[in-house]
Protein backbone atom coordinates (compact mmCIF):
# COMPACT_ATOMS: atom_id res chain seq x y z
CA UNK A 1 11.84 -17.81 11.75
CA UNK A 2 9.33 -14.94 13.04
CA UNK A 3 9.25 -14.07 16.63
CA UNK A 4 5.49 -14.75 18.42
CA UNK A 5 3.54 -11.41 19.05
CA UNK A 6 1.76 -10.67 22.65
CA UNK A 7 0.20 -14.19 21.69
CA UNK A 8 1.15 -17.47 20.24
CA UNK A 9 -0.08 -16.31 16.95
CA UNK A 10 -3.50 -17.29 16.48
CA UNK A 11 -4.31 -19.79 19.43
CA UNK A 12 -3.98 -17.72 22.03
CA UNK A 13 -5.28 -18.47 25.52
CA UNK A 14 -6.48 -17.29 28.82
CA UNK A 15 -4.20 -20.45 30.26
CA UNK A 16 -1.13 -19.32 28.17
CA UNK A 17 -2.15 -15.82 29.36
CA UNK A 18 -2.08 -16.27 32.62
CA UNK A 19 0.91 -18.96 33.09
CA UNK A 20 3.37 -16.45 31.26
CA UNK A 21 2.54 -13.38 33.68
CA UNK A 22 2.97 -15.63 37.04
CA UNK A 23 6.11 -17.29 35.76
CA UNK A 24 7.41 -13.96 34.27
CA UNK A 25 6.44 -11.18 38.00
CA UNK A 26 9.28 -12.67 39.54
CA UNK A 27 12.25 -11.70 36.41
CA UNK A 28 10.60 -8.48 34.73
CA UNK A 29 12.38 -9.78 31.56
CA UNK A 30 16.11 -9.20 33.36
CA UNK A 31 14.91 -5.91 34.46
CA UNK A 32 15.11 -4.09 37.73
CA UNK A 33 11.59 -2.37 39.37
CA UNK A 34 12.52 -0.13 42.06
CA UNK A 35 10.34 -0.49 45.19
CA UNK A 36 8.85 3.34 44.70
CA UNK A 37 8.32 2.61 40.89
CA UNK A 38 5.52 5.30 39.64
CA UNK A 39 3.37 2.33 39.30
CA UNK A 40 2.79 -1.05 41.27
CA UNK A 41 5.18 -3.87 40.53
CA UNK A 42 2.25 -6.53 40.79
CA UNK A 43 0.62 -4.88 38.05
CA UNK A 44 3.64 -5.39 35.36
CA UNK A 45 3.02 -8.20 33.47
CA UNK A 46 5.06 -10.33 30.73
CA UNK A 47 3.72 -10.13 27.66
CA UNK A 48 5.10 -13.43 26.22
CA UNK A 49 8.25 -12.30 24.28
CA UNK A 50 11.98 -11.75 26.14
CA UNK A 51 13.92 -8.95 26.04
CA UNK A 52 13.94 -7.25 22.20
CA UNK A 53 11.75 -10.14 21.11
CA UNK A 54 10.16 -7.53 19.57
CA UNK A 55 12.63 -6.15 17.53
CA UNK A 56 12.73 -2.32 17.51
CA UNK A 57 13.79 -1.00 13.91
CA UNK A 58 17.30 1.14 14.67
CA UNK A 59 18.60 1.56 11.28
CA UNK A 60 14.97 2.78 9.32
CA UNK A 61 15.06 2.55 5.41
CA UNK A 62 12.15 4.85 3.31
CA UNK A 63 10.75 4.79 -0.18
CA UNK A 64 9.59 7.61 -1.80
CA UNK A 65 5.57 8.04 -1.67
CA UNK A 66 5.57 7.18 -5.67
CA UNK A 67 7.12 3.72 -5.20
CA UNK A 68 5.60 2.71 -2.33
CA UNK A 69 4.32 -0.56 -3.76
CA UNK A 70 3.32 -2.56 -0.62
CA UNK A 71 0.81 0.25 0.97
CA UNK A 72 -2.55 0.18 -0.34
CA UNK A 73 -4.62 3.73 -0.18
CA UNK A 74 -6.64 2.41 2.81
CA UNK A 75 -4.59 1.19 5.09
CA UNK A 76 -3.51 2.15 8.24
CA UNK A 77 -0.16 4.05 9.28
CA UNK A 78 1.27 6.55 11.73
CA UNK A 79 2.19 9.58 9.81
CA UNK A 80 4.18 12.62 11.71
CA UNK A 81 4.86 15.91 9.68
CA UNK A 82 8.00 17.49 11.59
CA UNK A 83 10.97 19.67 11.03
CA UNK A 84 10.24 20.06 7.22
CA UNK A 85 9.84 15.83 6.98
CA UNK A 86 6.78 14.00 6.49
CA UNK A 87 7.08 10.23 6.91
CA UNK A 88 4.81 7.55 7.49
CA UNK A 89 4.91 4.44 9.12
CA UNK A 90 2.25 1.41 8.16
CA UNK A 91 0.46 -0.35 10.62
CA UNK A 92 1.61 -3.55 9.36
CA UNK A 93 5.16 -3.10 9.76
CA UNK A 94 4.74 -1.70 13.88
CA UNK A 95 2.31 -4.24 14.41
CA UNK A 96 5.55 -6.62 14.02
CA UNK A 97 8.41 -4.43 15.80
CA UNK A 98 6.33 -1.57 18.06
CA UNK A 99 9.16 1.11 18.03
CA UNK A 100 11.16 3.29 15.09
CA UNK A 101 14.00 4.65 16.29
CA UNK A 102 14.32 7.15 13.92
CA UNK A 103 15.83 11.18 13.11
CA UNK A 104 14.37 14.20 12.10
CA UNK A 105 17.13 16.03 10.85
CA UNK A 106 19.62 16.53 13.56
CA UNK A 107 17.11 15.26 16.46
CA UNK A 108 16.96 11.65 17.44
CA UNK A 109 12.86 10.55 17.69
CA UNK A 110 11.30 7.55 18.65
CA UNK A 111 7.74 6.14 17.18
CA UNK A 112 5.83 3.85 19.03
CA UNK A 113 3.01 2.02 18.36
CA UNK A 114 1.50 -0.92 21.06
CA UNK A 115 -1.16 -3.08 19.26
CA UNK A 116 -2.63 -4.34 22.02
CA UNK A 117 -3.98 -0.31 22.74
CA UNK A 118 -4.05 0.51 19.57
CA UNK A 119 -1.92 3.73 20.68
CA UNK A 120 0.60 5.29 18.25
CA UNK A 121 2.98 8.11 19.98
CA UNK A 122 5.64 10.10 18.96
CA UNK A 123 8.78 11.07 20.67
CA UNK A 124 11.54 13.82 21.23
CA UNK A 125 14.27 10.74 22.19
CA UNK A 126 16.60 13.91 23.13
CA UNK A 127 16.12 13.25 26.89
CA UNK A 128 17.17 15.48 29.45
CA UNK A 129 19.95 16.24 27.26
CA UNK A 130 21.38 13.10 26.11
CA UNK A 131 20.44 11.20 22.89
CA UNK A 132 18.63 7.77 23.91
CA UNK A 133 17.45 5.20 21.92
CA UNK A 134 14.49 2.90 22.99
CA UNK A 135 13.61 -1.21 22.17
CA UNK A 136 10.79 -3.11 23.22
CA UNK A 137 10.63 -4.89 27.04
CA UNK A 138 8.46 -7.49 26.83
CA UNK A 139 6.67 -6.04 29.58
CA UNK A 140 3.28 -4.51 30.10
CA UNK A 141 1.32 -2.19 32.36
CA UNK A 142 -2.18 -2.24 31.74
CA UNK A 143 -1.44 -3.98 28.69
CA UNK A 144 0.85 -1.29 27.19
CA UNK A 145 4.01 -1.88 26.44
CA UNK A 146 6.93 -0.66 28.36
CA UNK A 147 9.44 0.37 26.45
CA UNK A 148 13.37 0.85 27.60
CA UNK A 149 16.23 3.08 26.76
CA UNK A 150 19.52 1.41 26.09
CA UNK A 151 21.70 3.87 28.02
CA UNK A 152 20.19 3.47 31.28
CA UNK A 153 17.88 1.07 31.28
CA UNK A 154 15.19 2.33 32.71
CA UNK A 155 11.85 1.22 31.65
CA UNK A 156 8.98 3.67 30.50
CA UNK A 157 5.24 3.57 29.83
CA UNK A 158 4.23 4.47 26.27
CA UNK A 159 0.77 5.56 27.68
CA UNK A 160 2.28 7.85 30.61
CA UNK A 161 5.31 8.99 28.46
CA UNK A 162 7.34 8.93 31.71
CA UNK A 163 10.24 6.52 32.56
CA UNK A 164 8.36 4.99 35.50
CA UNK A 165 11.70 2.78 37.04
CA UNK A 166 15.14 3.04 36.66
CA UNK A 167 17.53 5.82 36.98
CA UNK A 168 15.49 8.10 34.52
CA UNK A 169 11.96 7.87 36.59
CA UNK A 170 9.71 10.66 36.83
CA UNK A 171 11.54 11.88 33.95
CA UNK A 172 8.56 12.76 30.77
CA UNK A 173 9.12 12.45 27.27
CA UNK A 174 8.35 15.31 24.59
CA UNK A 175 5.35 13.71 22.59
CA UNK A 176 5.21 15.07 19.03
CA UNK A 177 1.87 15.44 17.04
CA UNK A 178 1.24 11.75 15.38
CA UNK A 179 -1.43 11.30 13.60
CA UNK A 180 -3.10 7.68 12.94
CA UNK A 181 -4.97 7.65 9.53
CA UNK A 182 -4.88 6.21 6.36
CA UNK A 183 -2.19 5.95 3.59
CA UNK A 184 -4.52 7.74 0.99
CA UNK A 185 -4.87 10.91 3.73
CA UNK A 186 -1.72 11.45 5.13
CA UNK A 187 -0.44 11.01 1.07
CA UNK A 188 -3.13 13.69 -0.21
CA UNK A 189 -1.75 15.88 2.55
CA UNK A 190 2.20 15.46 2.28
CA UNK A 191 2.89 14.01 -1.28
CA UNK A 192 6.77 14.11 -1.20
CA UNK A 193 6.37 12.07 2.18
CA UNK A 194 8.35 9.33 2.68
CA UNK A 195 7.09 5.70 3.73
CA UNK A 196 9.20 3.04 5.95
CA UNK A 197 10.07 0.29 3.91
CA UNK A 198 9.81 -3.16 4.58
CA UNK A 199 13.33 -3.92 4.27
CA UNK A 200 13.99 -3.72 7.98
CA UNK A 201 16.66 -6.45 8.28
CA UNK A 202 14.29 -8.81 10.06
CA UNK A 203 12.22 -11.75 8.39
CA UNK A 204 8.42 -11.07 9.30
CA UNK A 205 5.38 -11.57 7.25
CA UNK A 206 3.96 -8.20 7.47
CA UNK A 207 0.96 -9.15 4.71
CA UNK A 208 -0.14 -11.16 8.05
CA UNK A 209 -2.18 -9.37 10.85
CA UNK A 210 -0.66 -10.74 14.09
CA UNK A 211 -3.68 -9.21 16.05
CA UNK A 212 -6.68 -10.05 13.40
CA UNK A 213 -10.02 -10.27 15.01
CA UNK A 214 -8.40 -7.91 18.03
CA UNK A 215 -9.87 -4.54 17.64
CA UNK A 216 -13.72 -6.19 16.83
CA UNK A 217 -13.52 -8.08 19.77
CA UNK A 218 -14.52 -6.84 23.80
CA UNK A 219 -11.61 -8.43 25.33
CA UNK A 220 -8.47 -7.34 26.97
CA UNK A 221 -6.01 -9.76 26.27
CA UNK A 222 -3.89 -8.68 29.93
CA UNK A 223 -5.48 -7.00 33.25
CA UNK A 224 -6.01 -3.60 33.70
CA UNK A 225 -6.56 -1.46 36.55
CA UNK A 226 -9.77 0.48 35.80
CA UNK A 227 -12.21 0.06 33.26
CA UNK A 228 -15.78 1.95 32.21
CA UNK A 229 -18.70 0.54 30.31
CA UNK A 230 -19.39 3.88 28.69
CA UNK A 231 -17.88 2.51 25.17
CA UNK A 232 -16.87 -0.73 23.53
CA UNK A 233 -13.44 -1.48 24.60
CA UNK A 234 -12.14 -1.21 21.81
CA UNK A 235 -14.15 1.97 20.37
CA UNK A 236 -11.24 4.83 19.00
CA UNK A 237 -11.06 7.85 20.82
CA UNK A 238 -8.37 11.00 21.03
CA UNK A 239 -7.33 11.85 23.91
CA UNK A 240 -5.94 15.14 24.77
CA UNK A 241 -3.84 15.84 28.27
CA UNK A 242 -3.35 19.96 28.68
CA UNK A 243 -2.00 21.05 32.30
CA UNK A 244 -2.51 18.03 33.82
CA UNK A 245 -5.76 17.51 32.81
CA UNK A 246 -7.40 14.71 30.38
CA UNK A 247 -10.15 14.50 27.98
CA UNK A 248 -11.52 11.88 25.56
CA UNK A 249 -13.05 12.81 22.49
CA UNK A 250 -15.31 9.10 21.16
CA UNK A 251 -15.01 8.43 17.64
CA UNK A 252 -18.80 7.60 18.32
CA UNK A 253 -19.32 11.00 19.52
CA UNK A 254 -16.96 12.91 16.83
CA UNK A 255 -19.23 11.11 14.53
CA UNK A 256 -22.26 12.69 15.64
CA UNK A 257 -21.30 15.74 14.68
CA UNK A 258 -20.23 17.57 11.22
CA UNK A 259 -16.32 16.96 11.93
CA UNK A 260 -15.46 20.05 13.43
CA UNK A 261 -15.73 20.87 16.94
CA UNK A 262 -15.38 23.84 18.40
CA UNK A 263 -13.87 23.18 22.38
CA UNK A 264 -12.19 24.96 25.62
CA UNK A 265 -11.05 23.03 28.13
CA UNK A 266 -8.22 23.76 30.58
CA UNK A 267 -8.17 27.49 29.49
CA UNK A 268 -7.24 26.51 25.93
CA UNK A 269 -9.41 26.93 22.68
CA UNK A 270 -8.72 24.73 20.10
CA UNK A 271 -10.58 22.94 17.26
CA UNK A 272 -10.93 19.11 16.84
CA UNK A 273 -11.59 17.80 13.41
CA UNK A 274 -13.07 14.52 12.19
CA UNK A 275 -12.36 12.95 8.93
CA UNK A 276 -15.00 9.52 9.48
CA UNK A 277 -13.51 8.53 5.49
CA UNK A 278 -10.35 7.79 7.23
CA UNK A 279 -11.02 7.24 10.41
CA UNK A 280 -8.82 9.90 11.87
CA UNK A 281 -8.77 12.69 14.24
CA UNK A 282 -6.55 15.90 14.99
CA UNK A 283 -6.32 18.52 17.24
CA UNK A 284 -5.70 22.18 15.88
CA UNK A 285 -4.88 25.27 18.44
CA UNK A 286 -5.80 28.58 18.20
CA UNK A 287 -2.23 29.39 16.57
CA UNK A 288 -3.11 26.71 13.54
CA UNK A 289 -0.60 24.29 15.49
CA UNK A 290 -1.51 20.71 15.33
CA UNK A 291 -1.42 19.59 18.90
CA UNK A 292 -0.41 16.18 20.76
CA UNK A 293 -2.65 13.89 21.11
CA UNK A 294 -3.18 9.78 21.17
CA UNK A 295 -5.35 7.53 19.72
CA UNK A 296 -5.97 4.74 21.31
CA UNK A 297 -8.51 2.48 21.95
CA UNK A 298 -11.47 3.49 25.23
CA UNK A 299 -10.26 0.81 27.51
CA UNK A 300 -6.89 2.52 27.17
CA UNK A 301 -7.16 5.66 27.43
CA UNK A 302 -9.32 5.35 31.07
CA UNK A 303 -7.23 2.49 32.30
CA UNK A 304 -4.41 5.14 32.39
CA UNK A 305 -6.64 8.28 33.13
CA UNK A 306 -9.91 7.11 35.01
CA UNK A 307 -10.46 11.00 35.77
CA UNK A 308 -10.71 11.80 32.01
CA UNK A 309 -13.30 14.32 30.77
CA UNK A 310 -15.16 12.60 27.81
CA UNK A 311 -16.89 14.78 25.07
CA UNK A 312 -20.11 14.29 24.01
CA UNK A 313 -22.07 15.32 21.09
CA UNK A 314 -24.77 17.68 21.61
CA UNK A 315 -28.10 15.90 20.76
């Protein structure tokens, strides 16, 4: 039996929608908001599942890139090059379970991936010293998920990287340079990669798109706190946050130009480059480091950063 996704799979409702979040403010999914969370407890919604409903995957298994049999060269994954390992993980298996809890050698990391943004991140899960582990809440803040660690319980937005209740909050999490592409890409670049299997110990049909018709459409499945018209909703875009500051760079715009940008912003000089074959964009410093950043869909990314710089391409 497969566990429903942010919606009863494939007749979801604004009625279901909206009776879930009002019967779910008062519980937070058995968790506990403090009063001065980081962000308003009215604006944490349930997102339909309980409690690990969403299965994280704690013990990962990988295949060798030659035996991959169940990725095709175009589709999607989250590929992160780190510590001498290249892995990638396929869109269709997060779609189902949101969070890898993985290692890099002797460092614990945690991959995340909420559908609803379409926002893949990477984390250090060595936090503040101690090894954590994360699974998935149930719970949303403009309508990314809010993932927990199971040492302290203290709940953290994907989207802010920052434990925003619990004993952890105001804490931030390391984010490591993931990059959102296609199989055929990330494979060209890192052959001996290796690719999560779907063996994960859970039953889920991951042939099946749990969110088909999502990313075409303009709606927002749960309530947000700030939106601009600037973009579809749904249109990609990297964002980039250096010293406190945030800037967008549009798919849209990135494909205006040749797929290289030269840029400065916050005292930093860096290049972005945009592969439109794939779909995917990356951030390189002056050093020839790749540097943090998310992809995510528009609505996201200014929902959680309303005083983001946006790039545009020069006419």
């Amino acid at each position: 039996m497969t566990t429903p996704s942010y919606r009863l799979i494939g007749l979801a409702t604004v009625l279901v929608i909206l009776v879930t979040t009002v019967i779910a403010r008062g519980s937070f999914n058995g968790f506990t908001v403090d009063k001065d969370a980081l962000i308003p407890a009215e604006e944490i919604h349930s997102g339909g599942p309980p409690r690990d409903g969403i299965p994280s995957i704690d013990d990962p298994r990988f295949e060798a890139s030659a035996s991959a049999s169940n990725v095709k060269p175009e589709d999607r994954i989250l590929g992160l090059a780190y510590k001498g390992i290249a892995r990638a993980y396929p869109i269709d298996v997060m779609n189902w379970h949101e969070i890898v809890n993985d290692r890099y050698g002797d460092e614990p990391v945690v991959v995340t991936y909420c559908p609803l943004c379409g926002s893949g991140m990477a984390f250090s899960a060595n936090v503040s010293g101690m090894e954590t582990d994360f699974g998935v809440s149930g719970l949303l803040y403009n309508s990314d998920v809010l993932l927990y660690d199971r040492q302290t319980e203290s709940l953290w937005s994907q989207m802010m990287s920052q434990a925003i209740s619990g004993p952890m909050k105001g804490t931030r999490l390391t984010m490591l340079p993931l990059i959102h592409t296609t199989w055929s890409e990330w494979r060209s670049e890192h052959p001996d990669t290796q690719v999560l299997s779907r063996n994960t110990g859970d039953r889920r049909d991951y042939d099946r798109d749990p969110y088909a018709g999502y990313e075409d459409s303009t709606g927002v499945w749960f309530p947000v706190s700030k939106k601009d018209p600037r973009y579809h909703p749904k249109e990609p875009v990297l964002g980039l946050e250096l010293e406190g500051r945030y800037k967008a760079y549009p798919f849209a715009e990135l494909s205006r130009t040749k797929g290289k940008v030269m840029d400065r912003f916050a005292d930093h000089d860096f290049v972005v480059r945009y592969n439109p074959d794939s779909r995917s964009a990356r951030i390189i410093g002056r050093d020839g480091m790749e540097l943090p950043a998310v992809q995510s869909y528009w609505f996201a990314w200014y929902a959680f950063h309303p005083e983001t710089e946006v790039y545009t391409a020069p006419d």
